[in-house]
N, C-alpha and C. Protein backbone atom coordinates (compact mmCIF):
# COMPACT_ATOMS: atom_id res chain seq x y z
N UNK A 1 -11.40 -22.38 -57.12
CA UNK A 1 -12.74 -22.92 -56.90
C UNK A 1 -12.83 -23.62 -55.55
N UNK A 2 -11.47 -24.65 -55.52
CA UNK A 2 -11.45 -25.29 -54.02
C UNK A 2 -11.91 -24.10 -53.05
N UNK A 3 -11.11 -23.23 -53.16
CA UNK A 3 -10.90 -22.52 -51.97
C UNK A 3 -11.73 -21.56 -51.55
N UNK A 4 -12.82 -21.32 -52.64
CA UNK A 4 -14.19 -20.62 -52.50
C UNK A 4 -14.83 -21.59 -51.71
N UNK A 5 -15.08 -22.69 -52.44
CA UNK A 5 -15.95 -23.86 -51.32
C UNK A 5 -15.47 -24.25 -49.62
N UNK A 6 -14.47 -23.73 -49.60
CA UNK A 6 -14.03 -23.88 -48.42
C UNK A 6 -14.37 -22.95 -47.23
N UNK A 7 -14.25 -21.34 -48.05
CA UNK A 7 -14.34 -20.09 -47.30
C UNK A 7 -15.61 -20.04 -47.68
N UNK A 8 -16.97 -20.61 -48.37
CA UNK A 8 -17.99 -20.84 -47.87
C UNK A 8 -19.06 -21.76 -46.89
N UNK A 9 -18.28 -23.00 -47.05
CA UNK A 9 -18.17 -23.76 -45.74
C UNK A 9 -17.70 -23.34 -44.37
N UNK A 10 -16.78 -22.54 -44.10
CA UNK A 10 -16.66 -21.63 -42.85
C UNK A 10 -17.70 -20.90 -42.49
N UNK A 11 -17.77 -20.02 -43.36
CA UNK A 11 -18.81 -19.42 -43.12
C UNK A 11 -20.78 -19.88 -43.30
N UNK A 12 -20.84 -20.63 -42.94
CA UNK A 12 -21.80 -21.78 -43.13
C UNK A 12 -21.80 -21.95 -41.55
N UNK A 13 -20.35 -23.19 -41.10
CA UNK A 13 -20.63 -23.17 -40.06
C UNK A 13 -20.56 -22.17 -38.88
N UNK A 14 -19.77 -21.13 -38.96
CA UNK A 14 -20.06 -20.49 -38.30
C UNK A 14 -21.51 -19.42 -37.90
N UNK A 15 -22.41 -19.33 -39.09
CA UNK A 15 -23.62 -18.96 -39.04
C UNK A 15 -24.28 -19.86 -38.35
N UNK A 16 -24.10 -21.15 -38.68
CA UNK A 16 -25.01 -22.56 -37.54
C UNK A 16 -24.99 -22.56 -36.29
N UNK A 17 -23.61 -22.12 -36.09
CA UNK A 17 -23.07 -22.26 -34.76
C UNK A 17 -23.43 -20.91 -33.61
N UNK A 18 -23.65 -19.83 -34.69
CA UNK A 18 -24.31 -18.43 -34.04
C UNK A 18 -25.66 -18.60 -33.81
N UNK A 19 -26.53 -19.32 -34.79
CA UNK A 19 -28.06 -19.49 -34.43
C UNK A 19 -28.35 -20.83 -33.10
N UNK A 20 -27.26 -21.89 -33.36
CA UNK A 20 -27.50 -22.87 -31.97
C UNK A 20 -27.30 -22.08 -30.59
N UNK A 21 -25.89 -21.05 -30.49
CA UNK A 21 -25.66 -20.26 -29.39
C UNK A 21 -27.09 -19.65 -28.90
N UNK A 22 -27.69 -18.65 -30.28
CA UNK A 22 -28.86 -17.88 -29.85
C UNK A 22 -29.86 -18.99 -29.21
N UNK A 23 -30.73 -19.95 -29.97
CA UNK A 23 -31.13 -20.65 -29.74
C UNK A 23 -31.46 -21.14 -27.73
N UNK A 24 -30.20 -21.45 -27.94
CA UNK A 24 -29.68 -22.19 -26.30
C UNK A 24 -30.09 -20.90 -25.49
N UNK A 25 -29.25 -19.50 -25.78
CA UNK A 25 -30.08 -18.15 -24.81
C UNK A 25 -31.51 -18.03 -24.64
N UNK A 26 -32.12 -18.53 -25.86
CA UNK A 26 -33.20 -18.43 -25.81
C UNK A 26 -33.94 -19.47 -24.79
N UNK A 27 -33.69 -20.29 -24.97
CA UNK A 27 -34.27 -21.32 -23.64
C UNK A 27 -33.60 -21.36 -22.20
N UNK A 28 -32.88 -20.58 -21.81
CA UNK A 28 -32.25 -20.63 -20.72
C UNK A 28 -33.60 -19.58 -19.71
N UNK A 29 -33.39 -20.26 -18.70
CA UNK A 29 -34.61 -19.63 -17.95
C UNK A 29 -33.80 -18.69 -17.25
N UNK A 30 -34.94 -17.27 -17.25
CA UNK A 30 -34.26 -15.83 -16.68
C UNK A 30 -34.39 -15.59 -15.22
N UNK A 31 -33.72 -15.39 -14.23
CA UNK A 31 -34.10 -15.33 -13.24
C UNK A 31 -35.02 -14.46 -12.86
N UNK A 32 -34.51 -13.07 -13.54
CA UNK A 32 -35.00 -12.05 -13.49
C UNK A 32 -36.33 -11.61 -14.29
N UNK A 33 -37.67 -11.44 -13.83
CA UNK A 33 -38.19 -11.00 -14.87
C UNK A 33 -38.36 -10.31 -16.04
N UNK A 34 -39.03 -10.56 -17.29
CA UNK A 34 -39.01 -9.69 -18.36
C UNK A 34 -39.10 -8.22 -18.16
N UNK A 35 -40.25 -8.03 -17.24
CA UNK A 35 -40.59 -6.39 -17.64
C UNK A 35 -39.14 -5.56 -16.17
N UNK A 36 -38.28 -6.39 -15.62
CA UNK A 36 -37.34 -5.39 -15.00
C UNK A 36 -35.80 -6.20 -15.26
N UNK A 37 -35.98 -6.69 -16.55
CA UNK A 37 -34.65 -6.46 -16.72
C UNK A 37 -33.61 -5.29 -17.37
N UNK A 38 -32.46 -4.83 -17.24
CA UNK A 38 -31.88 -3.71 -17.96
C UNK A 38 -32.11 -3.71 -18.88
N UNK A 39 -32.18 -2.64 -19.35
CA UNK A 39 -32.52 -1.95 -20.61
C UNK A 39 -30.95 -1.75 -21.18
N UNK A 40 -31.16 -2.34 -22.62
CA UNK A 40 -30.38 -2.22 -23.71
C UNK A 40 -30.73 -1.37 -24.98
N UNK A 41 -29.24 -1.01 -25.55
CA UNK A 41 -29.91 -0.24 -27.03
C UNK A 41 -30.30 -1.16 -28.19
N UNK A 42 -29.88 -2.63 -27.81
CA UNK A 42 -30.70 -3.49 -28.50
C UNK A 42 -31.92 -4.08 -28.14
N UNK A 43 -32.18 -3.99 -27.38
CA UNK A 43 -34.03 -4.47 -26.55
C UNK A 43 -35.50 -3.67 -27.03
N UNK A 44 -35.79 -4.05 -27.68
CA UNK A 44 -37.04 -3.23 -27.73
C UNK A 44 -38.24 -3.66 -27.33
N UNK A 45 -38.07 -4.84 -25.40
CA UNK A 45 -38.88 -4.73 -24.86
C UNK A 45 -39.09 -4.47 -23.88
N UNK A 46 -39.89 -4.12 -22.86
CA UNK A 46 -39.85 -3.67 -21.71
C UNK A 46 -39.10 -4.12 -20.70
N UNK A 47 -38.60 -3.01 -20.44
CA UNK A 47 -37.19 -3.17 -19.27
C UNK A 47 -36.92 -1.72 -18.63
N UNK A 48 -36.21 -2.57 -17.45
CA UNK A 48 -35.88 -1.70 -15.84
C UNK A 48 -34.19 -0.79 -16.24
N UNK A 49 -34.85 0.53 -16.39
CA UNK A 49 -33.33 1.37 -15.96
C UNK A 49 -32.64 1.29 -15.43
N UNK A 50 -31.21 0.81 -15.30
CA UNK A 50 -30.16 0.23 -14.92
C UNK A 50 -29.04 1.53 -14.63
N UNK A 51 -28.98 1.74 -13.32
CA UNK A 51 -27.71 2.29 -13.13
C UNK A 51 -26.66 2.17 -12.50
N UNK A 52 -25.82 2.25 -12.82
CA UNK A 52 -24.39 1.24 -12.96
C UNK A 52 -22.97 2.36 -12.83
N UNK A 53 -22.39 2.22 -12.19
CA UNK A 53 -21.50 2.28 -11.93
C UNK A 53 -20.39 1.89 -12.93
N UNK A 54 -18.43 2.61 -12.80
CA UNK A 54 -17.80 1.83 -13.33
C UNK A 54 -16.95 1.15 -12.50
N UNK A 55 -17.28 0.98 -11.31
CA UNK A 55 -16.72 -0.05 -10.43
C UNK A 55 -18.39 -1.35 -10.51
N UNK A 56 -18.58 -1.10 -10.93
CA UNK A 56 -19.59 -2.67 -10.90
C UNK A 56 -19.24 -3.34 -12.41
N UNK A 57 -19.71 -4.19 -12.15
CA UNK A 57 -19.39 -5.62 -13.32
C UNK A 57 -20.95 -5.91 -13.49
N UNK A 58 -21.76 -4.69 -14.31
CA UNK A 58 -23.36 -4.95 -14.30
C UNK A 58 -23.83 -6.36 -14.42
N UNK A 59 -25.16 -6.13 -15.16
CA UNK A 59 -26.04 -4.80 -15.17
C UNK A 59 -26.54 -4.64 -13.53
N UNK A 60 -26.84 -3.45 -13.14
CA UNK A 60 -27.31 -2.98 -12.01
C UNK A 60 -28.67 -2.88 -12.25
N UNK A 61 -29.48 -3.49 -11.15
CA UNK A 61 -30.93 -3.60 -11.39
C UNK A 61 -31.14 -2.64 -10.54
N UNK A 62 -32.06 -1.36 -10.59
CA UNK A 62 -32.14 -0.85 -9.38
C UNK A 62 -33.73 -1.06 -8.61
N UNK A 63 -33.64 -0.47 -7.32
CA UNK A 63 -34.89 -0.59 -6.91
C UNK A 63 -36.21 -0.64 -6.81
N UNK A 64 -37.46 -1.46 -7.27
CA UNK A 64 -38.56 -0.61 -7.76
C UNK A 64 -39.28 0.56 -7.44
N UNK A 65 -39.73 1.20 -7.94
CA UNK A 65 -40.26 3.07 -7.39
C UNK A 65 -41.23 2.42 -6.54
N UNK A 66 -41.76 3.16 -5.56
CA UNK A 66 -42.51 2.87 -4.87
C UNK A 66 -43.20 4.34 -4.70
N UNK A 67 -44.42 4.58 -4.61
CA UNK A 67 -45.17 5.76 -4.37
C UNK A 67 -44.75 6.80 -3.23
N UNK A 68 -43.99 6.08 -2.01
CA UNK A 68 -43.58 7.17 -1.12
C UNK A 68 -42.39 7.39 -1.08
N UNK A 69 -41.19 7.03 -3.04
CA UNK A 69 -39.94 7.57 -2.53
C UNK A 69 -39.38 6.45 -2.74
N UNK A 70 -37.88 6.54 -2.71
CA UNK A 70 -37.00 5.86 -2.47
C UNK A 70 -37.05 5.03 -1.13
N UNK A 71 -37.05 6.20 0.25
CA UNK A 71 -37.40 5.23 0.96
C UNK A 71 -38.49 5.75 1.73
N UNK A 72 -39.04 4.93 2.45
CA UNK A 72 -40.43 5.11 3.16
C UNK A 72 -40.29 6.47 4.35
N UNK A 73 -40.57 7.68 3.86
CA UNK A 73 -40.12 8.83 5.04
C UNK A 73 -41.52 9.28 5.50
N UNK A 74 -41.73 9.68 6.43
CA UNK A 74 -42.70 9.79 7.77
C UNK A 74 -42.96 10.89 8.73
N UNK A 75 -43.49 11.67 8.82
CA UNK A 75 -43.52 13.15 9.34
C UNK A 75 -44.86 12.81 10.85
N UNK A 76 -44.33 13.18 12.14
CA UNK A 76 -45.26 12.52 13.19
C UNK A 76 -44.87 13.17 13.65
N UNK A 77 -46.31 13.96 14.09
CA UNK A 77 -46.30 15.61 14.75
C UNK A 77 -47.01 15.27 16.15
N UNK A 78 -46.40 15.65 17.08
CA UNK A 78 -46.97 15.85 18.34
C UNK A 78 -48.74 16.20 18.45
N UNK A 79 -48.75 17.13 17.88
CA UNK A 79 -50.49 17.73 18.13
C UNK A 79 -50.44 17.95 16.29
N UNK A 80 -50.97 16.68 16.22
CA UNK A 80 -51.31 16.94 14.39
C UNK A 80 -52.46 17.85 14.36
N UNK A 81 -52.66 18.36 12.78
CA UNK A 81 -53.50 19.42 13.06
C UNK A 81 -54.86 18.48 12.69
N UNK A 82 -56.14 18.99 12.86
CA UNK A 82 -57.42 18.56 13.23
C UNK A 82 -57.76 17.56 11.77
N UNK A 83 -57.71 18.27 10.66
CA UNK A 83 -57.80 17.25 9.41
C UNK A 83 -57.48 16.07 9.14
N UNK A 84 -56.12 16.14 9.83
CA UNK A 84 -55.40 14.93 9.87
C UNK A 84 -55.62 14.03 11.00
N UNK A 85 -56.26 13.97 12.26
CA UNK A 85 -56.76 13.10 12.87
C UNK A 85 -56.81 11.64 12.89
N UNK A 86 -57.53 11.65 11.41
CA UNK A 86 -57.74 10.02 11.25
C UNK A 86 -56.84 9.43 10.64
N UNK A 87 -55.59 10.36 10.40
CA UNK A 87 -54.49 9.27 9.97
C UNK A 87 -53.50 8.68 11.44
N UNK A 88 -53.97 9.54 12.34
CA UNK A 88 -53.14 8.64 13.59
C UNK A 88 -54.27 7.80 14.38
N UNK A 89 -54.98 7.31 14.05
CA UNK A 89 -56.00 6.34 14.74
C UNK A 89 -55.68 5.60 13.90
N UNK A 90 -54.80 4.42 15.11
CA UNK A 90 -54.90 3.04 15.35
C UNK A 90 -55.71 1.86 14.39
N UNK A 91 -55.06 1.32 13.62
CA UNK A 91 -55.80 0.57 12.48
C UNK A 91 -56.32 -1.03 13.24
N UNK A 92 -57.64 -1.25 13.20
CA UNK A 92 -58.09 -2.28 13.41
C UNK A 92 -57.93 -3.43 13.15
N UNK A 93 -57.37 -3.68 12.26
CA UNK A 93 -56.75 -4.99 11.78
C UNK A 93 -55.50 -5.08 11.13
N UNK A 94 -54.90 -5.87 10.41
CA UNK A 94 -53.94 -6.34 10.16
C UNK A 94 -53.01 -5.37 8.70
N UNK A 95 -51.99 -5.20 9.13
CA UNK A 95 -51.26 -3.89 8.38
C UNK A 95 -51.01 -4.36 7.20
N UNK A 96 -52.20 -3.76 5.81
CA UNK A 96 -52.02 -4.29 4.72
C UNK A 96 -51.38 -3.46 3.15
N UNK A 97 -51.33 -2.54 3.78
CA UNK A 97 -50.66 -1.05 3.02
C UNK A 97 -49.66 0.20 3.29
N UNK A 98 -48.89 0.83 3.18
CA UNK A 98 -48.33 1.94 3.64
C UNK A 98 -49.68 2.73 4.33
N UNK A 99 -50.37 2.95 3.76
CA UNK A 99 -51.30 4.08 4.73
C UNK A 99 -51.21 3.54 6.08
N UNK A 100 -51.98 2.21 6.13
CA UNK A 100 -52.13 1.14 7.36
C UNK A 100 -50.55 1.48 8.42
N UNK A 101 -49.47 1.16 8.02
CA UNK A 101 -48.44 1.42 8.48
C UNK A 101 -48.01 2.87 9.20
N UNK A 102 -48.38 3.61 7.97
CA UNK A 102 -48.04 4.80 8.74
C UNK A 102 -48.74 5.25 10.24
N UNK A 103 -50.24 5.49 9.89
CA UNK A 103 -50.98 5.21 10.63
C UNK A 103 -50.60 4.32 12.24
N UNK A 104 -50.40 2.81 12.03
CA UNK A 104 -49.82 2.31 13.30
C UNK A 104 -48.78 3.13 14.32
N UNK A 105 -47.61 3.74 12.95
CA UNK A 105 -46.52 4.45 13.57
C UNK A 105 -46.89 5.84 14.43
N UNK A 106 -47.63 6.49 13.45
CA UNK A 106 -48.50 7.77 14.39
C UNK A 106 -49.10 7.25 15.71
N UNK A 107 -49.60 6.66 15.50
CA UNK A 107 -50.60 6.35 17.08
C UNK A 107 -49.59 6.07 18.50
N UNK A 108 -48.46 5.10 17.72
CA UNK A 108 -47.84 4.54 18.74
C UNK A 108 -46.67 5.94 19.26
N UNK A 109 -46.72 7.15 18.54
CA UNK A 109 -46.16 8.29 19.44
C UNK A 109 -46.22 8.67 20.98
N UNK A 110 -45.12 8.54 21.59
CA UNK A 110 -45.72 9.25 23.33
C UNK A 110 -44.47 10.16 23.28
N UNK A 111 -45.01 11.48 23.34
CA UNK A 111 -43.78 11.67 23.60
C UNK A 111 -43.03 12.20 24.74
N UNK A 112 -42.12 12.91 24.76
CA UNK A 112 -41.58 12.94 26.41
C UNK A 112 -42.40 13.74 27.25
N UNK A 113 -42.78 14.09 28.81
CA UNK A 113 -43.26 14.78 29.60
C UNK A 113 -42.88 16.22 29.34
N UNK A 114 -43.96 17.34 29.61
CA UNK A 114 -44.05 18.41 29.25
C UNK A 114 -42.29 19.20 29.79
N UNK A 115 -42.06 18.35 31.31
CA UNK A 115 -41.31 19.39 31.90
C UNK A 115 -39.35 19.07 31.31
N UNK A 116 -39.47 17.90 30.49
CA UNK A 116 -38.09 17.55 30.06
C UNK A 116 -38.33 17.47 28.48
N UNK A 117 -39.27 18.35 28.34
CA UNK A 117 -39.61 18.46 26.59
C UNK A 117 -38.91 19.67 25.98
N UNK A 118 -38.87 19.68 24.92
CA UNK A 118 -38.43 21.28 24.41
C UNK A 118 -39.65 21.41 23.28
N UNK A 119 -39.93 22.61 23.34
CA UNK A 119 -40.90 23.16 22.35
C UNK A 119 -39.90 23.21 20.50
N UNK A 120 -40.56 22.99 19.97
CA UNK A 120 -40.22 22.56 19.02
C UNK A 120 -39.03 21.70 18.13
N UNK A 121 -38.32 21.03 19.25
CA UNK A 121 -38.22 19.97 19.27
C UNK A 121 -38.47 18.73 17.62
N UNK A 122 -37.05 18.48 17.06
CA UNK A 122 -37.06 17.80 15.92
C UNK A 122 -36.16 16.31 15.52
N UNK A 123 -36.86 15.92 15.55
CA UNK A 123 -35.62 14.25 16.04
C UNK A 123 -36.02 13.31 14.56
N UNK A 124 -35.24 12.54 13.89
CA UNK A 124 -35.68 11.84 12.96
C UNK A 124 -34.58 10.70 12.99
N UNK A 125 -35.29 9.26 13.28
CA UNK A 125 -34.62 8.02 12.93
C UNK A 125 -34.87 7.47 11.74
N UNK A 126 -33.94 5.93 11.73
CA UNK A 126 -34.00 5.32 10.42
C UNK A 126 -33.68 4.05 10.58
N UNK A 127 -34.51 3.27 10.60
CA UNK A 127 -34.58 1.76 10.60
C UNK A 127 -35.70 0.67 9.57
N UNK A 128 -35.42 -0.85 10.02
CA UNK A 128 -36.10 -1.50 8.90
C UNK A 128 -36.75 -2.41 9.99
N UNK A 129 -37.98 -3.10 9.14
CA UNK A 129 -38.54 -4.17 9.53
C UNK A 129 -38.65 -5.37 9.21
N UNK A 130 -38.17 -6.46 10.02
CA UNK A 130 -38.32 -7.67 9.19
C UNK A 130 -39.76 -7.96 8.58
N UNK A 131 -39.86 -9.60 7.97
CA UNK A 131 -40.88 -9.90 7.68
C UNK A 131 -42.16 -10.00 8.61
N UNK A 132 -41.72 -10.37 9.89
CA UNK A 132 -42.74 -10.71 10.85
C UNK A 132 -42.73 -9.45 12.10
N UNK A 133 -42.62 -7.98 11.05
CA UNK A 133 -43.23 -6.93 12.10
C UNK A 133 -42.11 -6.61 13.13
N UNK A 134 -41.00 -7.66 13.47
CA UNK A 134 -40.03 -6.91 14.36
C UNK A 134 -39.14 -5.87 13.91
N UNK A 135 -38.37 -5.49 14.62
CA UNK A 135 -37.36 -4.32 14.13
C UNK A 135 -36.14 -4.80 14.45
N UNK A 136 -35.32 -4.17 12.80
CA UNK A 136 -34.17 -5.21 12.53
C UNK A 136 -33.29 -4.08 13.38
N UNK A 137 -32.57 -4.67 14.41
CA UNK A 137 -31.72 -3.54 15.19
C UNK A 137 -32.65 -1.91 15.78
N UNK A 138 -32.07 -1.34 16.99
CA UNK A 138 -31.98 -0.27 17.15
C UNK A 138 -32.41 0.72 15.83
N UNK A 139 -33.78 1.78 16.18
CA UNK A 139 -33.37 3.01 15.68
C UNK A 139 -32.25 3.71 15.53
N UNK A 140 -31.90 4.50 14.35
CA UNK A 140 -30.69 5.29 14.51
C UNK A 140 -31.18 6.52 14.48
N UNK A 141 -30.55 7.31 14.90
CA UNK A 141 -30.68 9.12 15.35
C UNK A 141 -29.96 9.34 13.33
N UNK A 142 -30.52 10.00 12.73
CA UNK A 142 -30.20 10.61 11.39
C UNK A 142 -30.04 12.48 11.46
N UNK A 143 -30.94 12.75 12.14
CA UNK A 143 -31.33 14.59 12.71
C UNK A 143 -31.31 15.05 13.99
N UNK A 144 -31.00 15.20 15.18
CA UNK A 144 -31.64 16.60 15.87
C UNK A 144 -31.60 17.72 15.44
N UNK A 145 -32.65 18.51 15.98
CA UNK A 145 -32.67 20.25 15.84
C UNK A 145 -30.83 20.77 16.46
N UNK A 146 -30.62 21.77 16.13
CA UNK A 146 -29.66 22.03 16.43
C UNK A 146 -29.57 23.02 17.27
N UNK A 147 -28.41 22.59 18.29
CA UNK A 147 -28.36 23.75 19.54
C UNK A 147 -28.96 23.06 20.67
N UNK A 148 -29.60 22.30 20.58
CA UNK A 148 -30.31 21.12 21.56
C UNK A 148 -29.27 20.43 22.46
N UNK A 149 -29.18 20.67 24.07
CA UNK A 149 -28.42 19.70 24.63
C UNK A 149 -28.28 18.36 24.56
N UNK A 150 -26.95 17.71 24.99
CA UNK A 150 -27.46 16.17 24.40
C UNK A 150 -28.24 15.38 25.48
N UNK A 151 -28.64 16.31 27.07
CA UNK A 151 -29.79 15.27 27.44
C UNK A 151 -31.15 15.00 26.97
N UNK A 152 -31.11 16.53 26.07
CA UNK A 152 -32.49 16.78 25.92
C UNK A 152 -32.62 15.79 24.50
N UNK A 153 -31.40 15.72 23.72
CA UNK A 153 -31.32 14.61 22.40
C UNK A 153 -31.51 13.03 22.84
N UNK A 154 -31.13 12.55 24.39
CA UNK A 154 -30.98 11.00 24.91
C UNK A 154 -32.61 11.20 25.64
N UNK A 155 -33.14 12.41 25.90
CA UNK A 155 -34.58 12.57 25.98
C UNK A 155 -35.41 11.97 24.99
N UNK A 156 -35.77 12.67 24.10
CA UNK A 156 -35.83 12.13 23.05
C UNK A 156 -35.99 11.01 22.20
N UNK A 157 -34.89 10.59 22.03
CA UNK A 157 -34.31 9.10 21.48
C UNK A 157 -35.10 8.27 22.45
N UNK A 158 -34.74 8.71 24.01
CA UNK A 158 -35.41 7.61 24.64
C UNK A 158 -37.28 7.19 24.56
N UNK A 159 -37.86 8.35 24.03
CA UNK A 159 -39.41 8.29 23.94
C UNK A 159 -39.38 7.85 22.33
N UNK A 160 -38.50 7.99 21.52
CA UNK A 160 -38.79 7.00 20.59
C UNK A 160 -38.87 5.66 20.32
N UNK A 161 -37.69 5.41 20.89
CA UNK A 161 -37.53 3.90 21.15
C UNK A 161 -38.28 3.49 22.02
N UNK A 162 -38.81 4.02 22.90
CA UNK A 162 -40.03 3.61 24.12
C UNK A 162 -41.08 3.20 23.27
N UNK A 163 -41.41 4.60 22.53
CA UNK A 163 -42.97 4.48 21.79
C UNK A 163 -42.76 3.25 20.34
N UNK A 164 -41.79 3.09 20.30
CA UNK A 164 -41.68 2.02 19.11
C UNK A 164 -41.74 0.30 19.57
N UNK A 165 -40.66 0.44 21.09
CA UNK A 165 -41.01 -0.91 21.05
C UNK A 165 -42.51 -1.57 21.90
N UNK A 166 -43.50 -0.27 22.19
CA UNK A 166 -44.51 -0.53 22.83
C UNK A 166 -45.66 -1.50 21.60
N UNK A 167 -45.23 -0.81 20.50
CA UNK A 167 -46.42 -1.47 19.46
C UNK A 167 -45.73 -2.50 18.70
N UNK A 168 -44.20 -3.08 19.08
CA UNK A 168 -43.92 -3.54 18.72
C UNK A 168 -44.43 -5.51 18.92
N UNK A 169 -44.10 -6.78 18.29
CA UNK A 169 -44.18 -6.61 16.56
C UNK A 169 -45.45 -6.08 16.00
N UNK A 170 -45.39 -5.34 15.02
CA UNK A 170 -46.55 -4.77 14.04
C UNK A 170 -47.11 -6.11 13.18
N UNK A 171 -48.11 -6.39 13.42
CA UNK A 171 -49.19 -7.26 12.50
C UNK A 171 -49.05 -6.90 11.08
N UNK A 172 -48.12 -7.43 10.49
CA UNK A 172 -48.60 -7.07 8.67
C UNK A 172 -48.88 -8.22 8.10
N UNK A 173 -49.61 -7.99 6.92
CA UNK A 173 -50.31 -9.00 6.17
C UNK A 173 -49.15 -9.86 5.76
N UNK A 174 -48.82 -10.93 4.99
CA UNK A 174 -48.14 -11.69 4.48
C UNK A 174 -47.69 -11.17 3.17
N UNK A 175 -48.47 -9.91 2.19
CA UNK A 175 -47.89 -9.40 1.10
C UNK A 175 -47.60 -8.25 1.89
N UNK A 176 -47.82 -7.48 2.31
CA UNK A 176 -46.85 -6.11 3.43
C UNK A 176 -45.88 -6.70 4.01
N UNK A 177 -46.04 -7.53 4.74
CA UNK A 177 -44.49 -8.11 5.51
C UNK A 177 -43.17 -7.81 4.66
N UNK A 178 -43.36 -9.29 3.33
CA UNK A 178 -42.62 -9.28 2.45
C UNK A 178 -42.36 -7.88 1.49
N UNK A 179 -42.91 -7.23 1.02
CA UNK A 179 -42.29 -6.08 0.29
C UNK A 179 -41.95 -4.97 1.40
N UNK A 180 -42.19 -5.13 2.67
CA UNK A 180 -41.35 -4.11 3.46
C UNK A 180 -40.19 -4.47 4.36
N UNK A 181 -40.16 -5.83 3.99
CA UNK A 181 -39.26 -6.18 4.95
C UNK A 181 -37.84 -5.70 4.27
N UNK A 182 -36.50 -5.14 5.50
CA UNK A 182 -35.49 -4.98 5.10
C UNK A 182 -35.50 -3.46 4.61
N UNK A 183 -36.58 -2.97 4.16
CA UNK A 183 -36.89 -1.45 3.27
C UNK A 183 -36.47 -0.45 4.77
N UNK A 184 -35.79 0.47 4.17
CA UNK A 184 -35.48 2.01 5.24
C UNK A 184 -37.11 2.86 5.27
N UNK A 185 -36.87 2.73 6.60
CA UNK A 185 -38.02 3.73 6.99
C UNK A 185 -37.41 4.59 8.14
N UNK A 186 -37.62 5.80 7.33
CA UNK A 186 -37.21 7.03 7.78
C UNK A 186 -38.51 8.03 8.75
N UNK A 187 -38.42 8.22 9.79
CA UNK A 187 -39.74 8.92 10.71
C UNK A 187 -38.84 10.50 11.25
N UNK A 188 -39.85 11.69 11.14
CA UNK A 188 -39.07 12.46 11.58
C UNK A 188 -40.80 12.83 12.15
N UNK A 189 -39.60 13.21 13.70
CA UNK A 189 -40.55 13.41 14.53
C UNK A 189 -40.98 15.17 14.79
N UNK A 190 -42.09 15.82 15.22
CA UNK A 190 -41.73 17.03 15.53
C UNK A 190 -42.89 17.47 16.19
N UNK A 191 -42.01 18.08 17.84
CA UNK A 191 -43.00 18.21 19.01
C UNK A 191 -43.24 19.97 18.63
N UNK A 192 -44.84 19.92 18.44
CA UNK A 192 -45.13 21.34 17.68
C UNK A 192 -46.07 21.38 19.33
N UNK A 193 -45.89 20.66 20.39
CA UNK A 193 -46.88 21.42 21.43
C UNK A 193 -46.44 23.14 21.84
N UNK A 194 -47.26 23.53 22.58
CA UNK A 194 -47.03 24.97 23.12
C UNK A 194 -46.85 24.84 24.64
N UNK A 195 -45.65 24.37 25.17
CA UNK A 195 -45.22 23.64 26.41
C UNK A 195 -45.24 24.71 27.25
N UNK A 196 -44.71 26.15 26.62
CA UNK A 196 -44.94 27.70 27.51
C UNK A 196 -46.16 27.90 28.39
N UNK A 197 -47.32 27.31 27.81
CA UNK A 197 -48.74 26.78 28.45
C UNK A 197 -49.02 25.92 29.14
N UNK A 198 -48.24 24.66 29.26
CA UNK A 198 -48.10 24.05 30.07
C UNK A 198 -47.61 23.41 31.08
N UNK A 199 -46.51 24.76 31.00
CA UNK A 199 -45.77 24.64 32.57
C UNK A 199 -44.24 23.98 31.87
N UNK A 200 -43.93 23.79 30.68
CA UNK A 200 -42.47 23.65 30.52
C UNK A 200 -42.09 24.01 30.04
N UNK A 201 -40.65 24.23 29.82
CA UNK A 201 -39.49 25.14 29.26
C UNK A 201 -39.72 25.24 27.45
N UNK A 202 -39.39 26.27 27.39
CA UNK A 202 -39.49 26.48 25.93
C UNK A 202 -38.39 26.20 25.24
């Protein structure tokens, strides 16, 4: 009889001691918000897909989706075609969206002179922006076309980085700043002029 009352007293406190533990989790403030924390097979509330590695010591939160991708990629055509027009005109005020952004980036294109150009011609960098519109480091070269000499590649590079730090810092709003700052933005450039017409090398 003792020894029933005993091995139910254990088990007593140890049930107390499992609901104070829960308890205490329960009031501990989350850093992370509710609706993106990992998802468990015990959770049945809204939560962020977690992928994880077995060299990490999770949970792995991953990135939020964003409408253009993983990361922000960018297609800026020499002679865009006529429809598209008004996405490379120069935004009037203050950069409050990806469209807005892209847009800035189109306009601020120059690209090299007809006679050190190559006709079709394909170059794509990859860099980030801080909060306040500057650019964190140097563009990096990710693509040339291939078969391209490398003056005609330091050609190039050089009218990118020209045409980038001309509009440089970019005006973004105070909620654009912050969710783009640090983010990869990927631009691939591509000179679709017909240079055979205008006196330069094809």
């Amino acid at each position: 009889m003792l020894r029933r009352v005993v091995v139910i007293s254990i088990f007593f406190l140890i049930a107390v001691a499992m609901t104070g533990n829960a308890d205490a989790r329960r009031r501990q403030i989350n850093p992370i918000p509710f609706s993106h924390e990992p998802c468990s097979v015990l959770d049945g509330r809204p939560c962020t897909p977690s992928f994880c590695s077995v060299f990490n010591h999770g949970p792995c939160i991953p990135e939020l989706d964003y409408p253009y991708g993983e990361n922000l990629q960018l297609t800026i055509e020499t002679v865009p075609p006529q429809q598209d027009a008004p996405k490379y005109q120069k935004p009037d005020h203050d950069l409050d969206n990806i469209g807005d952004l892209f847009a800035e980036l189109r306009s601020c294109w120059s690209p090299p002179p007809a006679d050190t150009a190559r006709e079709g011609m394909q170059m794509s960098v990859r860099f980030s922006f801080n909060k306040s519109g500057g650019m964190i480091g140097p563009p990096r070269m990710t693509f040339a076309t291939a078969g391209v000499p490398p003056d005609t590649r330091a050609t190039y590079l050089k009218a990118i980085n020209t045409s980038l730090d001309a509009c440089l810092p970019l005006k973004f709003s105070d909620g654009l700043g912050g969710a783009l700052a640090g983010r990869p933005i990927a631009i691939r450039y591509v000179d679709n002029r017909e240079l055979g017409k205008q006196g330069g090398r094809p």
